[in-house]
N, C-alpha and C. Protein backbone atom coordinates (compact mmCIF):
# COMPACT_ATOMS: atom_id res chain seq x y z
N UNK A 1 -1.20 -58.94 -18.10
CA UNK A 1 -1.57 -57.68 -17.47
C UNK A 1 -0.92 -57.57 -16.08
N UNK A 2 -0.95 -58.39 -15.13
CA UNK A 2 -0.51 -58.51 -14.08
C UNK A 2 1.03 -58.39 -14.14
N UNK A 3 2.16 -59.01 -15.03
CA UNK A 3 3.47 -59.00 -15.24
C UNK A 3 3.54 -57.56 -15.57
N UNK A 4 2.63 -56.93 -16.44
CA UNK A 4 3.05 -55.38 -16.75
C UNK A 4 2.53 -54.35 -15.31
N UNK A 5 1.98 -55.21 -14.64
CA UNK A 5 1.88 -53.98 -13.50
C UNK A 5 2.92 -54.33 -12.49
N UNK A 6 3.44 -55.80 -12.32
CA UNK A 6 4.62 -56.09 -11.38
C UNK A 6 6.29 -55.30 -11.90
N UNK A 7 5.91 -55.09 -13.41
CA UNK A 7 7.26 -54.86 -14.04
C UNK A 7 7.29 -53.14 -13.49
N UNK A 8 5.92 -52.04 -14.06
CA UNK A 8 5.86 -51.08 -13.64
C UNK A 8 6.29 -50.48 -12.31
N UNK A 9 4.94 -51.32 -11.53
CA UNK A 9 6.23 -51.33 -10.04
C UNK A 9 7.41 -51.19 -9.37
N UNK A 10 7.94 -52.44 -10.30
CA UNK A 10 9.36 -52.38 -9.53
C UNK A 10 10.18 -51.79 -10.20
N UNK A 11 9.91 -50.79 -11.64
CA UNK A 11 10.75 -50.12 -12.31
C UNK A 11 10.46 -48.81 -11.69
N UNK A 12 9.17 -48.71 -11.24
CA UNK A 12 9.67 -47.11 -10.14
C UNK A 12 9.97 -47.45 -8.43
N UNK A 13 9.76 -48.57 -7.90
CA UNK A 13 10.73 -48.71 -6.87
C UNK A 13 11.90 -48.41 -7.63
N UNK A 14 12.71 -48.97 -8.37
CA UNK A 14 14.42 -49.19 -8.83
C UNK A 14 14.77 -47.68 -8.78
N UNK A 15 13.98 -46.37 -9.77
CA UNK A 15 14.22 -45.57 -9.71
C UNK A 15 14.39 -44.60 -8.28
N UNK A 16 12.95 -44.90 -7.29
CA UNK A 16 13.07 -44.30 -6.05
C UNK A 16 14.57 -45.03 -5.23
N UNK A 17 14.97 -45.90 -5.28
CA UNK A 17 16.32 -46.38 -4.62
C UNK A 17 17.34 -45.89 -5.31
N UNK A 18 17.41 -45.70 -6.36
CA UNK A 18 18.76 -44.66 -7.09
C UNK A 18 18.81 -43.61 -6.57
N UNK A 19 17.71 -42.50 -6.11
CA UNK A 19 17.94 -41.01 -6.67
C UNK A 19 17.41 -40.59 -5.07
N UNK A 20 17.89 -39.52 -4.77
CA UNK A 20 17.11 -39.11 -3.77
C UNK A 20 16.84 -37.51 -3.74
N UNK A 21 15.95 -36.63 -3.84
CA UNK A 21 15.46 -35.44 -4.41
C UNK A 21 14.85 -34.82 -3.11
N UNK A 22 16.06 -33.70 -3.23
CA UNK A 22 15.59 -32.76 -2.25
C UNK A 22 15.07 -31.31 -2.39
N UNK A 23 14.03 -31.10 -1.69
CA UNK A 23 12.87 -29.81 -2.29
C UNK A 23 13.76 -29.16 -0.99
N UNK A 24 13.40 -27.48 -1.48
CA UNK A 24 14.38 -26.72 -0.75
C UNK A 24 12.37 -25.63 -1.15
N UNK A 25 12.31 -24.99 -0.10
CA UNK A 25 11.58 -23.64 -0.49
C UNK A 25 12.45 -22.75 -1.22
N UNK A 26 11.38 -22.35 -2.71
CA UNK A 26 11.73 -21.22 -3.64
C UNK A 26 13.08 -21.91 -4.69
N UNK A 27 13.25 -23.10 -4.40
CA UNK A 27 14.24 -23.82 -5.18
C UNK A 27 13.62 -25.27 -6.34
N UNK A 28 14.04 -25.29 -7.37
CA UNK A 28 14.09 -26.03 -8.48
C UNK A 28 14.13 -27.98 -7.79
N UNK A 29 13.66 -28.09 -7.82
CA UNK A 29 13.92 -29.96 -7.41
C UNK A 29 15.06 -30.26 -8.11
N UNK A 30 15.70 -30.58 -7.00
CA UNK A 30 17.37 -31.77 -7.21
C UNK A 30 17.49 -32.93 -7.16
N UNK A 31 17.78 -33.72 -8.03
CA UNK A 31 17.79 -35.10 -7.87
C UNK A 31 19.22 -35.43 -7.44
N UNK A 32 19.87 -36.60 -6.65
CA UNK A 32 20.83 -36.63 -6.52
C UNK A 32 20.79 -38.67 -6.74
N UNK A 33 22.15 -38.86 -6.96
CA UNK A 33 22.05 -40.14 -6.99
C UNK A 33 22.61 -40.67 -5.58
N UNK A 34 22.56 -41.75 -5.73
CA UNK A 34 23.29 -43.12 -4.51
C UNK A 34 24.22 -42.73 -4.56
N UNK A 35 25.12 -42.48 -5.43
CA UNK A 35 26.80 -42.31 -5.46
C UNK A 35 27.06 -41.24 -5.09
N UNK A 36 26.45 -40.53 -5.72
CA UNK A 36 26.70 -38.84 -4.96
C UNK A 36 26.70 -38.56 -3.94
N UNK A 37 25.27 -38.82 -3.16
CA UNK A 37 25.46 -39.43 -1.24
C UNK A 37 26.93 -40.29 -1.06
N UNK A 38 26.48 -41.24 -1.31
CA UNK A 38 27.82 -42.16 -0.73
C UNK A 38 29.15 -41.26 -0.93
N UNK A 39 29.57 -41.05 -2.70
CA UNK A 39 30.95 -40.14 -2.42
C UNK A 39 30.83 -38.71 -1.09
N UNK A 40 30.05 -38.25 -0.92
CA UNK A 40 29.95 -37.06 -0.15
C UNK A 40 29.92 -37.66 1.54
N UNK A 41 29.21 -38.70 1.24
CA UNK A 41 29.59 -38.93 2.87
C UNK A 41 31.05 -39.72 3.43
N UNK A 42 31.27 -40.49 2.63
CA UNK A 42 32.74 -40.65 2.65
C UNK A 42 33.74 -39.24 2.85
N UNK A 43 33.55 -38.15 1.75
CA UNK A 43 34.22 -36.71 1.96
C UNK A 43 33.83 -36.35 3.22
N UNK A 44 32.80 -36.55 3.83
CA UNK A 44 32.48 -35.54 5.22
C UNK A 44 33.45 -36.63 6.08
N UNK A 45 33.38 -37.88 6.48
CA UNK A 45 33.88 -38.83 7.37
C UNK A 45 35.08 -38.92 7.08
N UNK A 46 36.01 -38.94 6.06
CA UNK A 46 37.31 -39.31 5.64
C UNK A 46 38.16 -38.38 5.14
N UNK A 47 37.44 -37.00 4.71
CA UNK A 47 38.29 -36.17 4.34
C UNK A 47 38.32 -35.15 4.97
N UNK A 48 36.93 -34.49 5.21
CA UNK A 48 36.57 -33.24 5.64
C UNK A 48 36.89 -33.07 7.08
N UNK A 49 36.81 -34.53 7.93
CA UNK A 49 36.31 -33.98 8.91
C UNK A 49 35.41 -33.28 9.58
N UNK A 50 34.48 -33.47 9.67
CA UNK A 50 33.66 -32.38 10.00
C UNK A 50 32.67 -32.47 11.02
N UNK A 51 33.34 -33.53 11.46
CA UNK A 51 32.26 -34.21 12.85
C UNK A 51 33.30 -33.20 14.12
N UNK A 52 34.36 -33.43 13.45
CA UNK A 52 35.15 -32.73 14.39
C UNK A 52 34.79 -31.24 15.37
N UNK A 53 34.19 -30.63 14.80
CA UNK A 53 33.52 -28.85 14.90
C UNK A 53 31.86 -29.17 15.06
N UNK A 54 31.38 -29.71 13.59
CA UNK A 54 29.76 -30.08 13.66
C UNK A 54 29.01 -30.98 14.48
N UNK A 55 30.24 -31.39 15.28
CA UNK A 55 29.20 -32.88 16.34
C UNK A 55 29.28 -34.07 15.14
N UNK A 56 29.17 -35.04 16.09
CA UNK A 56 28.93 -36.62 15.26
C UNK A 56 28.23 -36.75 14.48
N UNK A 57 26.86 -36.14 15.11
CA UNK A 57 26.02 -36.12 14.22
C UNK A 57 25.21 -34.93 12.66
N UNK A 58 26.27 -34.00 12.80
CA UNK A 58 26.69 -32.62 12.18
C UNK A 58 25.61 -31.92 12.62
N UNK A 59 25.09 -31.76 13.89
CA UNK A 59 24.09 -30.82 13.93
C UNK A 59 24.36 -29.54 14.78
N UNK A 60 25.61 -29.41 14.97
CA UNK A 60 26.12 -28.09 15.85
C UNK A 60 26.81 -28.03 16.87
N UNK A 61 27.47 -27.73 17.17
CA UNK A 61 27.39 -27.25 18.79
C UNK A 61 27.87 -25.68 19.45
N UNK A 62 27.16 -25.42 20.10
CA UNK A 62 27.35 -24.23 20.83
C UNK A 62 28.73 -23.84 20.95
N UNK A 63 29.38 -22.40 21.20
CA UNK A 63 30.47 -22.47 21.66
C UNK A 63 30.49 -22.29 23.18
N UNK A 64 31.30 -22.59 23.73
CA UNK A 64 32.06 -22.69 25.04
C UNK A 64 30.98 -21.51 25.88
N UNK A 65 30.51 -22.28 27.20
CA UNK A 65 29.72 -21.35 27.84
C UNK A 65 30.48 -20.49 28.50
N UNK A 66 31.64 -21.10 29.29
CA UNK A 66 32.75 -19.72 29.79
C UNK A 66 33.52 -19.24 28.97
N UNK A 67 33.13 -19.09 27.42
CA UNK A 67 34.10 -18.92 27.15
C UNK A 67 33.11 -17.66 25.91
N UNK A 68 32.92 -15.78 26.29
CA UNK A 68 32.25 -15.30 25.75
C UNK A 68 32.77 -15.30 23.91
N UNK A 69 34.12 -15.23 23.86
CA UNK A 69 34.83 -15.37 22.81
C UNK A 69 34.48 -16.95 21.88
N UNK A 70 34.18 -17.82 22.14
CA UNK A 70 33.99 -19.15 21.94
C UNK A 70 33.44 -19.48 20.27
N UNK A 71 33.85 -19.91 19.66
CA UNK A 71 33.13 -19.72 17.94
C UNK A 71 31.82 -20.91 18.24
N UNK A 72 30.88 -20.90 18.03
CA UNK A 72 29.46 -21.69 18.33
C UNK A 72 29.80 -22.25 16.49
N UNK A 73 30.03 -23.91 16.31
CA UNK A 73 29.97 -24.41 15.60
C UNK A 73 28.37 -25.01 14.84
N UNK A 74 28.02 -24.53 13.49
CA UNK A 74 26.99 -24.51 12.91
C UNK A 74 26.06 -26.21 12.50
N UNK A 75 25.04 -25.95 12.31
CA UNK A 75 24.63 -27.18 12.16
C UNK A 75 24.56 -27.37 10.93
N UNK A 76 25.05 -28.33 10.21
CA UNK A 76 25.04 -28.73 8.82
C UNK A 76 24.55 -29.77 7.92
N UNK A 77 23.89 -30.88 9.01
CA UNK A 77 22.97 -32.06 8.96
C UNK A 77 21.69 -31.04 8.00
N UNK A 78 21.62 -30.85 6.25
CA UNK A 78 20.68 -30.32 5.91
C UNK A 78 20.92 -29.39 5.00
N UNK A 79 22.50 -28.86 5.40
CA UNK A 79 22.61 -27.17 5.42
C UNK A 79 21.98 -26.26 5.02
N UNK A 80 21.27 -25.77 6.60
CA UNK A 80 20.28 -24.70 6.25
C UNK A 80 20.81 -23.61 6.30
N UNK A 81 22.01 -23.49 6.32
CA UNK A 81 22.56 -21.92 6.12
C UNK A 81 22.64 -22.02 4.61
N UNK A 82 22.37 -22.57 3.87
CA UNK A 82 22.18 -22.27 2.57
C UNK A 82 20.72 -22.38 1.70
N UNK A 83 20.38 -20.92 0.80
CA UNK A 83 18.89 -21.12 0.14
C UNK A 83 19.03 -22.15 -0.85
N UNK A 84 20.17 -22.24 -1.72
CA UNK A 84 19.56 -23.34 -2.59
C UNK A 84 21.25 -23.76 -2.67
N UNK A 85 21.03 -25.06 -3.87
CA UNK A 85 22.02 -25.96 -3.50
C UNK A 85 23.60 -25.12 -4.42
N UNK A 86 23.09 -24.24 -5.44
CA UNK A 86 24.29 -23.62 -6.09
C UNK A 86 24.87 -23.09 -4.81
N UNK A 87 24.36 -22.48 -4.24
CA UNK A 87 25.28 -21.73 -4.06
C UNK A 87 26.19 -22.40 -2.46
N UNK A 88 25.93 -23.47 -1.97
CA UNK A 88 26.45 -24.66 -1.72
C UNK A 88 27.54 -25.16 -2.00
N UNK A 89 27.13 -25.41 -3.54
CA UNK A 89 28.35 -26.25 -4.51
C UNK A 89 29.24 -25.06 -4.18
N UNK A 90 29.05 -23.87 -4.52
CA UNK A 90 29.94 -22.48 -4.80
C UNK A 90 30.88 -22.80 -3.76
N UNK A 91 30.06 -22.93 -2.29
CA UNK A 91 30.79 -22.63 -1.16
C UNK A 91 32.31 -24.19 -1.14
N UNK A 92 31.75 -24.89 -1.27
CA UNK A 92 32.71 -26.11 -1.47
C UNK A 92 33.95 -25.97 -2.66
N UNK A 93 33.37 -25.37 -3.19
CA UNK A 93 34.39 -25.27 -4.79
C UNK A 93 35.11 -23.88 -4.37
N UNK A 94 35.04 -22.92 -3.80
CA UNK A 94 35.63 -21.86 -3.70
C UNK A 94 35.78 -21.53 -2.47
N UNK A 95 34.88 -21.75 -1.27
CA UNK A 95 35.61 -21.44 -0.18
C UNK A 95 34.60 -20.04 0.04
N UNK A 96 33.67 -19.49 -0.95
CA UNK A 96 33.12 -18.67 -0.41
C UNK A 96 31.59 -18.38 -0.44
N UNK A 97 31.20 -17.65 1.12
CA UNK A 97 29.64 -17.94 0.99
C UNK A 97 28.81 -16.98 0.10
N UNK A 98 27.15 -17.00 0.02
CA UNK A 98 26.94 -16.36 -1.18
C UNK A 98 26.95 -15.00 -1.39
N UNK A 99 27.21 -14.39 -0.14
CA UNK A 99 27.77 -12.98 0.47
C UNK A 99 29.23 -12.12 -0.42
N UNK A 100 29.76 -13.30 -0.68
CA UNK A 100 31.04 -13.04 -1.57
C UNK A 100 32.12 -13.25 -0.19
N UNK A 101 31.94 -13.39 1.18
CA UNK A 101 33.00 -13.45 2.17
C UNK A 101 33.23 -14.92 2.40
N UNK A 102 34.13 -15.36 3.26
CA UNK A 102 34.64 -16.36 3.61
C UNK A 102 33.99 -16.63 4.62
N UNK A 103 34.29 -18.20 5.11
CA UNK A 103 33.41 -18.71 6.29
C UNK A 103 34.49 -18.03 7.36
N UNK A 104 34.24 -18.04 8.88
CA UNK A 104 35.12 -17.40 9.62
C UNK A 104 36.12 -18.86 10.08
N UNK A 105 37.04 -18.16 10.62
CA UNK A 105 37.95 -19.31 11.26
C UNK A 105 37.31 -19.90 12.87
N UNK A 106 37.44 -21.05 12.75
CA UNK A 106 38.42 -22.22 12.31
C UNK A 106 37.78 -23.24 11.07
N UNK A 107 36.87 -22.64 10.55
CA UNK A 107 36.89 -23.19 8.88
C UNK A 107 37.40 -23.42 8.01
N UNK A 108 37.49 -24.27 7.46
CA UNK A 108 39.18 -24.72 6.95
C UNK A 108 38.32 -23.91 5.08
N UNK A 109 39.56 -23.72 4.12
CA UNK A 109 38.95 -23.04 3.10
C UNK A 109 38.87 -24.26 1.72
N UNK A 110 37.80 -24.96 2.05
CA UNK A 110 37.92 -26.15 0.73
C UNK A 110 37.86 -25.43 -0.27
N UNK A 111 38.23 -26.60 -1.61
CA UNK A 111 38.76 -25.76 -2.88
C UNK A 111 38.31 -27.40 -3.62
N UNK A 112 36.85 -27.61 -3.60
CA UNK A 112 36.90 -29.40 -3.95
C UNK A 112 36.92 -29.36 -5.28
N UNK A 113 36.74 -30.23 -6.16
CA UNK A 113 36.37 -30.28 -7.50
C UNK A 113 34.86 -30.32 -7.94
N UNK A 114 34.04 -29.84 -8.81
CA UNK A 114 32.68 -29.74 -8.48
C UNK A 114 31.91 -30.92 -8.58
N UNK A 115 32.85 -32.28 -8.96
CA UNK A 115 31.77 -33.25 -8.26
C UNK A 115 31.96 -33.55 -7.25
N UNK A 116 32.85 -33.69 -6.20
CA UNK A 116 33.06 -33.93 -5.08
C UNK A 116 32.33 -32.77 -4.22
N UNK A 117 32.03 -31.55 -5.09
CA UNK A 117 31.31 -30.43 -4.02
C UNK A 117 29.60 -30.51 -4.28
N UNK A 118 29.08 -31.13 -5.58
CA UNK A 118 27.82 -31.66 -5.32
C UNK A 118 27.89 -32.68 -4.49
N UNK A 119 28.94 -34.00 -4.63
CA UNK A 119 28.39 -34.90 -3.59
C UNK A 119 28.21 -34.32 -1.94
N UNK A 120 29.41 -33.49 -1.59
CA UNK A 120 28.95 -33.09 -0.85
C UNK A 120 27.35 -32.63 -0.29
N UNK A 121 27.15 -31.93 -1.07
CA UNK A 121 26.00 -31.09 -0.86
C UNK A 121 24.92 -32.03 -1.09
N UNK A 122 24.81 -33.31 -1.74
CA UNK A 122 23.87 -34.30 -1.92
C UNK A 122 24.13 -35.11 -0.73
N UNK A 123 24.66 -35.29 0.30
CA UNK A 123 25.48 -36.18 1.31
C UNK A 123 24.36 -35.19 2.14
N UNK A 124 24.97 -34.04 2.59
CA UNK A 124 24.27 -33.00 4.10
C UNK A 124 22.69 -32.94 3.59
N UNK A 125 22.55 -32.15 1.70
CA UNK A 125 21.35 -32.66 2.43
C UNK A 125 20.06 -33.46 2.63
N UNK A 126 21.05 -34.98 1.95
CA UNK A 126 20.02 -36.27 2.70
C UNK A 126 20.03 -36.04 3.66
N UNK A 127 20.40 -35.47 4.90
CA UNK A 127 20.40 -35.92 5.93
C UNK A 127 19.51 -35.12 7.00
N UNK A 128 18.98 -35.59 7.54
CA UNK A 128 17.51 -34.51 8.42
C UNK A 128 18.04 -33.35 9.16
N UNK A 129 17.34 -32.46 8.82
CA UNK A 129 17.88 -31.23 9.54
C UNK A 129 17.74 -30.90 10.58
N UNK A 130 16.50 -31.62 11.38
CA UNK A 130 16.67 -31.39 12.66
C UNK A 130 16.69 -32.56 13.43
């Protein structure tokens, strides 16, 4: 009895360390795996760049105080500019938001493949939004 409750245990620890599931308000529960994070955060650090505009820590930064023209770079640790995760993937795979327009410049226009644009989107949003 005791081996079947140690086995139970650690067969839903194993599962909670694989997967990590993010609730969005008015959205379907997403499970994402380890790999999916990992490939996506590798894409943000090694491909994307994106610390570059989003801060180190991707949470924004203002644009330029003398500067009224200045583009104020968005926070993406989360991405709460998006309601749910399709339309996310969309934005990664096509380059466009769910508006049907483009992000503005200096946004570069990714064109990923759609697993590299879920990992993405499983990468930002493990990551705390505020």
């Amino acid at each position: 009895m005791m081996r079947l409750r140690l086995g139970a245990v650690a067969a839903v620890l194993a599962v909670a360390a694989v997967a990590f599931t993010a609730l969005r308000p008015g959205e379907a529960q997403t499970t994402y795996s380890v790999a999916d994070i990992a490939q996506g955060k590798y894409l943000v650090e090694s491909v994307g760049f994106c610390q570059g505009c989003h801060a180190q820590n991707l949470m924004g930064q203002p644009g330029a105080a003398n500067n009224p023209n200045a583009i104020p770079y968005p926070r993406i640790a989360g991405l709460p500019m998006f309601a749910n995760d399709a339309d996310a993937i969309k934005f990664f795979e096509t380059g466009l938001l769910p508006d049907g327009s483009k992000a503005r410049p200096p946004m570069r226009q990714f064109r990923f493949k759609p697993s590299d644009a879920q990992a993405l989107v499983a990468y930002l949003r493990s990551l705390p939004a505020q």
